[in-house]
Protein backbone atom coordinates (compact mmCIF):
# COMPACT_ATOMS: atom_id res chain seq x y z
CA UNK A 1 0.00 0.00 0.00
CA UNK A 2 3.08 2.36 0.37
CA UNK A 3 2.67 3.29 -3.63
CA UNK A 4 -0.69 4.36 -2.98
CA UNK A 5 -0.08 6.17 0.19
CA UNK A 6 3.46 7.96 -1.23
CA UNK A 7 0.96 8.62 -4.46
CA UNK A 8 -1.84 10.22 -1.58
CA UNK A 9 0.56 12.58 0.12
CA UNK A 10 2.02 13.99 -3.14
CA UNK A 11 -1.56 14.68 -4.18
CA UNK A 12 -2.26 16.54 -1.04
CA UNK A 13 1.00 18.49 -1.00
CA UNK A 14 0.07 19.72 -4.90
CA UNK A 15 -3.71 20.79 -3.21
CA UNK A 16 -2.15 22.64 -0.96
CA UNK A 17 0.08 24.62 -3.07
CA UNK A 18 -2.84 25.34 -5.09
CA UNK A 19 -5.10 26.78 -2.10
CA UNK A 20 -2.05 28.99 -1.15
CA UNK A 21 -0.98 30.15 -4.77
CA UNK A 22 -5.32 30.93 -5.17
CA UNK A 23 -5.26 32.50 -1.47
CA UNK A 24 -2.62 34.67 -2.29
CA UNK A 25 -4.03 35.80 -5.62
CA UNK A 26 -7.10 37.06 -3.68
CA UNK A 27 -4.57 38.91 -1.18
CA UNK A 28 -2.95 40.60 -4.14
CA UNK A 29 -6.46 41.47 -5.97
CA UNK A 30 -7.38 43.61 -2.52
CA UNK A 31 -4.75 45.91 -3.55
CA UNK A 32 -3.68 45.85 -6.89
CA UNK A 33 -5.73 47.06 -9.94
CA UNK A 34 -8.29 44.88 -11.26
CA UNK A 35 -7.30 45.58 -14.83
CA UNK A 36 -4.60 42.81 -14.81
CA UNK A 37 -6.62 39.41 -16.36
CA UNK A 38 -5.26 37.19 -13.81
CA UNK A 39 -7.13 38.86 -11.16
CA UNK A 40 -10.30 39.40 -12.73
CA UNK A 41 -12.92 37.56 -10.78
CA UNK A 42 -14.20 35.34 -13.69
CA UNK A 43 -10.66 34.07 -13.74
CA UNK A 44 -10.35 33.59 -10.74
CA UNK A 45 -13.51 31.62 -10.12
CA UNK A 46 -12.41 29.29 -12.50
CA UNK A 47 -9.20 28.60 -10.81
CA UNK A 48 -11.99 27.64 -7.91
CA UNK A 49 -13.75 25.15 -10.08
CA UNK A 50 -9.85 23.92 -10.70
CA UNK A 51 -9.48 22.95 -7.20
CA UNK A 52 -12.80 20.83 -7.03
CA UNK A 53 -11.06 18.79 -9.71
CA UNK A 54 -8.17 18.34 -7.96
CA UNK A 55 -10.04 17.28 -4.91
CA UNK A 56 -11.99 15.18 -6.85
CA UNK A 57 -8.91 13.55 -8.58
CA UNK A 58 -7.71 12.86 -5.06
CA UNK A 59 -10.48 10.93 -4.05
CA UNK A 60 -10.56 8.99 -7.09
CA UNK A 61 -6.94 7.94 -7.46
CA UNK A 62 -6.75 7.26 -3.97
CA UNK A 63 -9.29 4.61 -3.97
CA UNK A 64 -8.45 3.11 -7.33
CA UNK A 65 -4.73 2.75 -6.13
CA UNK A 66 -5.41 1.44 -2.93
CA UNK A 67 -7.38 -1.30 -4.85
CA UNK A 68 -5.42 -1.83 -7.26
CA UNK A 69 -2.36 -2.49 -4.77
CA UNK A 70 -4.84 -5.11 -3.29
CA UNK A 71 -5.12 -7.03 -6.46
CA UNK A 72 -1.55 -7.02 -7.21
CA UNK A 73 -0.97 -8.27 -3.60
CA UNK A 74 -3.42 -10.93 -4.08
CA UNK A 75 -1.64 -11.97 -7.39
CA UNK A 76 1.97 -11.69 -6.54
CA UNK A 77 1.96 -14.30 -3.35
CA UNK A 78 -0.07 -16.15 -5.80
CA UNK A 79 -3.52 -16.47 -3.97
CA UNK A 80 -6.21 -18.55 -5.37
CA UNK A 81 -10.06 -18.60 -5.79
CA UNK A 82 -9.92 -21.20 -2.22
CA UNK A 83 -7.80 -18.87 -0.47
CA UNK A 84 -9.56 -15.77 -0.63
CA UNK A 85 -12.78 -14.76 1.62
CA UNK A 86 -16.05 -14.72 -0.13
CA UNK A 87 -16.21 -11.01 -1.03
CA UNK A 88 -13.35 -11.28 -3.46
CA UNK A 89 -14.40 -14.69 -4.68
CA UNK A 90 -17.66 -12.45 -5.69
CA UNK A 91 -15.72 -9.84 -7.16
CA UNK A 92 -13.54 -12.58 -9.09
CA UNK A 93 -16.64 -14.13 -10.87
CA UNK A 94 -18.13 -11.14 -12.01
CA UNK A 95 -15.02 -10.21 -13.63
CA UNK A 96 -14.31 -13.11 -15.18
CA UNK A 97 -18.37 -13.66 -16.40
CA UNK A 98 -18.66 -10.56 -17.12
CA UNK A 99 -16.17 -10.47 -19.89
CA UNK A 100 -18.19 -12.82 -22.13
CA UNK A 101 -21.95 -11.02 -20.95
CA UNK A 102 -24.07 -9.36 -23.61
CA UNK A 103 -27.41 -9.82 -24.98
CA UNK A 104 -26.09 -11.37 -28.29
CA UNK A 105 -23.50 -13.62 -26.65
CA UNK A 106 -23.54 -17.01 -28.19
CA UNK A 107 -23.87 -20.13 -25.71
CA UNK A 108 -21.03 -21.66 -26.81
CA UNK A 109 -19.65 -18.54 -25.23
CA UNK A 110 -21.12 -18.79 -21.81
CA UNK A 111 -20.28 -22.47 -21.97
CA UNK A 112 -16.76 -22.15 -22.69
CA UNK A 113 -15.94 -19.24 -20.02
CA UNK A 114 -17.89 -21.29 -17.66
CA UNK A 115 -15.22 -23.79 -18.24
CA UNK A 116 -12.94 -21.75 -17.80
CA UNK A 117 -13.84 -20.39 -14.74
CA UNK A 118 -14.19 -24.09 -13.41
CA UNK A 119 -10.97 -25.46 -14.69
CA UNK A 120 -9.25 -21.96 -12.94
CA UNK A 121 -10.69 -22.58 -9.62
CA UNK A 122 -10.11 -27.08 -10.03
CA UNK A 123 -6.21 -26.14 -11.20
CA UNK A 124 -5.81 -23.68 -8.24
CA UNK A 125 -4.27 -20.78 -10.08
CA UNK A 126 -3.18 -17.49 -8.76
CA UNK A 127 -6.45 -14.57 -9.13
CA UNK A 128 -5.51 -12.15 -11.29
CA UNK A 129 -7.58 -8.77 -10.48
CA UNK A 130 -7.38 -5.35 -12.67
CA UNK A 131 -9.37 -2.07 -12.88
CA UNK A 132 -12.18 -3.61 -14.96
CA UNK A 133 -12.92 -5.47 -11.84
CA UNK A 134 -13.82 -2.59 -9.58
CA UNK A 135 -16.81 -0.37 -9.72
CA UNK A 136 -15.02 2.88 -10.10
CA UNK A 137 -16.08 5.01 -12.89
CA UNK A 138 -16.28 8.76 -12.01
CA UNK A 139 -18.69 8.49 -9.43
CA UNK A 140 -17.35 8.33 -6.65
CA UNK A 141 -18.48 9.69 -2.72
CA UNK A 142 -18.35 8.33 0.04
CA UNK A 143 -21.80 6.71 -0.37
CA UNK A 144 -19.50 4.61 -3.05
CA UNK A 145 -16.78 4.54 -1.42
CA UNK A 146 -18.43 2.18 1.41
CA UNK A 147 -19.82 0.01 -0.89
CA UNK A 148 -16.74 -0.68 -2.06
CA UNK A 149 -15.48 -1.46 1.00
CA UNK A 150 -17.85 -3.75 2.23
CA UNK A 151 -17.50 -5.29 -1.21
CA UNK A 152 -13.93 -5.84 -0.73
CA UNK A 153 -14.30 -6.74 3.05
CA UNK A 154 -12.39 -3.70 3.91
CA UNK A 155 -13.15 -2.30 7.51
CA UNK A 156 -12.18 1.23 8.51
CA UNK A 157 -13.29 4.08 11.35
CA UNK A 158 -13.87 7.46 10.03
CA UNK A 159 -12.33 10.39 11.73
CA UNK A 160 -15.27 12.96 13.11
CA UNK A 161 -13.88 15.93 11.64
CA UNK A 162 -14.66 14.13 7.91
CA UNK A 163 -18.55 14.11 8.83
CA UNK A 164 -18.89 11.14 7.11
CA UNK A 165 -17.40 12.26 4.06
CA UNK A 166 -20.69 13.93 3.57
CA UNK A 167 -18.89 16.77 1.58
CA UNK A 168 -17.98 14.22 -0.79
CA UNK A 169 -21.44 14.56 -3.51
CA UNK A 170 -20.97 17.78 -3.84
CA UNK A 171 -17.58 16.82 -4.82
CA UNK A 172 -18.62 14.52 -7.02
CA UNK A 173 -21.53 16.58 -8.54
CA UNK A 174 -19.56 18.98 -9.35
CA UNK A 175 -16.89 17.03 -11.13
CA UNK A 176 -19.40 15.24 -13.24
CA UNK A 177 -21.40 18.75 -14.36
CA UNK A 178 -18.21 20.36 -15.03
CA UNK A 179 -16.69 17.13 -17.12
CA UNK A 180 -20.34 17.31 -19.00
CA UNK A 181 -20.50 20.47 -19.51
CA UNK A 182 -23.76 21.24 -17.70
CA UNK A 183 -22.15 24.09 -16.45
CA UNK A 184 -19.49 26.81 -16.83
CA UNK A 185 -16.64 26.45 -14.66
CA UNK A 186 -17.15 30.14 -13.79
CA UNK A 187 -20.89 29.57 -12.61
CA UNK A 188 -19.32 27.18 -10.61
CA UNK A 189 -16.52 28.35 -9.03
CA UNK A 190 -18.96 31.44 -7.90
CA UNK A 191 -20.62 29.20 -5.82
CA UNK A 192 -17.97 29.11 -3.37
CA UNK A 193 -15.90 31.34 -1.19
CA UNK A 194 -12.10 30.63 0.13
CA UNK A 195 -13.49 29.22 3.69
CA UNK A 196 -15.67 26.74 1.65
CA UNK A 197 -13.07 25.08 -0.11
CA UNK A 198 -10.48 24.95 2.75
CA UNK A 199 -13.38 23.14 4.66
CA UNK A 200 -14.25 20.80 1.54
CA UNK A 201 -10.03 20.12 1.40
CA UNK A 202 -9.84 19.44 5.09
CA UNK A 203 -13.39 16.99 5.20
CA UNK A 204 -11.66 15.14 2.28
CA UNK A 205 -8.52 14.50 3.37
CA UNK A 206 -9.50 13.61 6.89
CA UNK A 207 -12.11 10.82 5.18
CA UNK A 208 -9.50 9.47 2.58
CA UNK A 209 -7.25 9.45 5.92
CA UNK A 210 -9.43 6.81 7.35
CA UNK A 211 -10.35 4.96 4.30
CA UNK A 212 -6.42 4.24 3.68
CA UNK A 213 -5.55 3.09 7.11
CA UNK A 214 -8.53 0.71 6.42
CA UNK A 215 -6.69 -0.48 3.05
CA UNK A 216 -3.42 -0.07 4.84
CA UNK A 217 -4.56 -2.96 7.48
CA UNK A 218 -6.23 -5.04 5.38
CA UNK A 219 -3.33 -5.39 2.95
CA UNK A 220 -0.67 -5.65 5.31
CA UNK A 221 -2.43 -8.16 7.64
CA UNK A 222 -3.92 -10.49 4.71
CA UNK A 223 -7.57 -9.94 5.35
CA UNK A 224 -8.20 -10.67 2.15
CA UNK A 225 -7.89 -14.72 2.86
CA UNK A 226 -10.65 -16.64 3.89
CA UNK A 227 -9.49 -17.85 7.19
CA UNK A 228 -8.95 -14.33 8.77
């Protein structure tokens, strides 16, 4: 999990250049002439909408790493379908049937990956996991994020000052209208003040915190096997 984590704190140290470079943009519009472009407001609420997206890009990467580094884990001491508690044996199948589903699929197909999947689980060989198997796709808040925990078998204890991770949808939200054009990264970024991002940064943070300690243990003490 170290990747993930080293990957994390870089993240959060470029975030917080960003809120100080934007902070002190604000300082210098109170007493330089608004004729300069970089201080016009418009520009400036963009660079708000900018941080949202880095937040956002936190959360996402974070989760997907952290997952990711499972998976490897799993394949690299060479753990097999037996091994592994019945959450990832779930995840496992749907990945592996759902890369023959679709409404014109041929039996034959179906037949022959269920073989597969039979003969993989008989001959005892390694799991091999990847991104396709997860459920991340740009939506993710902490609503998500738990289900993907409990998915995984992955147990964790929030921090209070995250709320929850409540803060996370509008997060989220925001990304997705932004990435879809819905609206204007200027109508956006209007929406919120200095004091309302800081807080959004700090909620964040503190719930990805928790959620990667969670990882953290359950990678480094095997809880992904089926006898722990």
């Amino acid at each position: 999990m170290q990747e993930t984590i080293d990957m994390f704190n870089d993240r959060v140290e470029e975030i917080k250049l960003y809120y100080s470079a934007l902070e002190k943009l604000y300082d210098f519009k109170e007493i330089e002439e608004e004729n300069q472009d970089f201080l016009k407001d418009d520009f400036l609420k963009i660079l708000k909408s900018n941080a949202l997206l880095m937040v956002y890009n936190l959360v996402e990467s974070t989760i997907m790493g952290g997952i990711l580094e499972i998976y490897e884990n799993l394949h690299q001491k060479g753990m097999t379908y037996k091994m592994v508690r019945k959450e990832i044996q779930e995840i496992w199948f749907s990945y592996k049937f759902n890369q023959v589903y679709a409404k014109n699929a041929h039996f034959n197909s179906y037949k022959g990956k269920a073989m597969e999947i039979i003969n993989f689980i008989l001959e005892e060989t390694p799991l091999e996991l990847d991104r396709k198997a997860t459920d991340i796709s740009g939506n993710l808040d902490a609503d998500k994020i738990r289900q993907i925990c409990q998915e995984h078998g992955i147990v964790y204890n929030l921090d209070k000052d995250s709320r929850g991770g409540i803060i996370l949808k509008d997060v989220k939200d925001k990304r997705n209208n932004l990435a879809h054009g819905t609206i204007s990264f200027v109508e956006c970024g209007r929406d919120y003040s200095m004091d309302d991002l800081d807080k959004i940064k700090r909620e964040t943070i503190s719930f990805l915190n928790s959620i990667l300690e969670g990882m953290q243990n359950y990678y480094d003490n095997e809880l992904y096997l089926s006898s722990r």
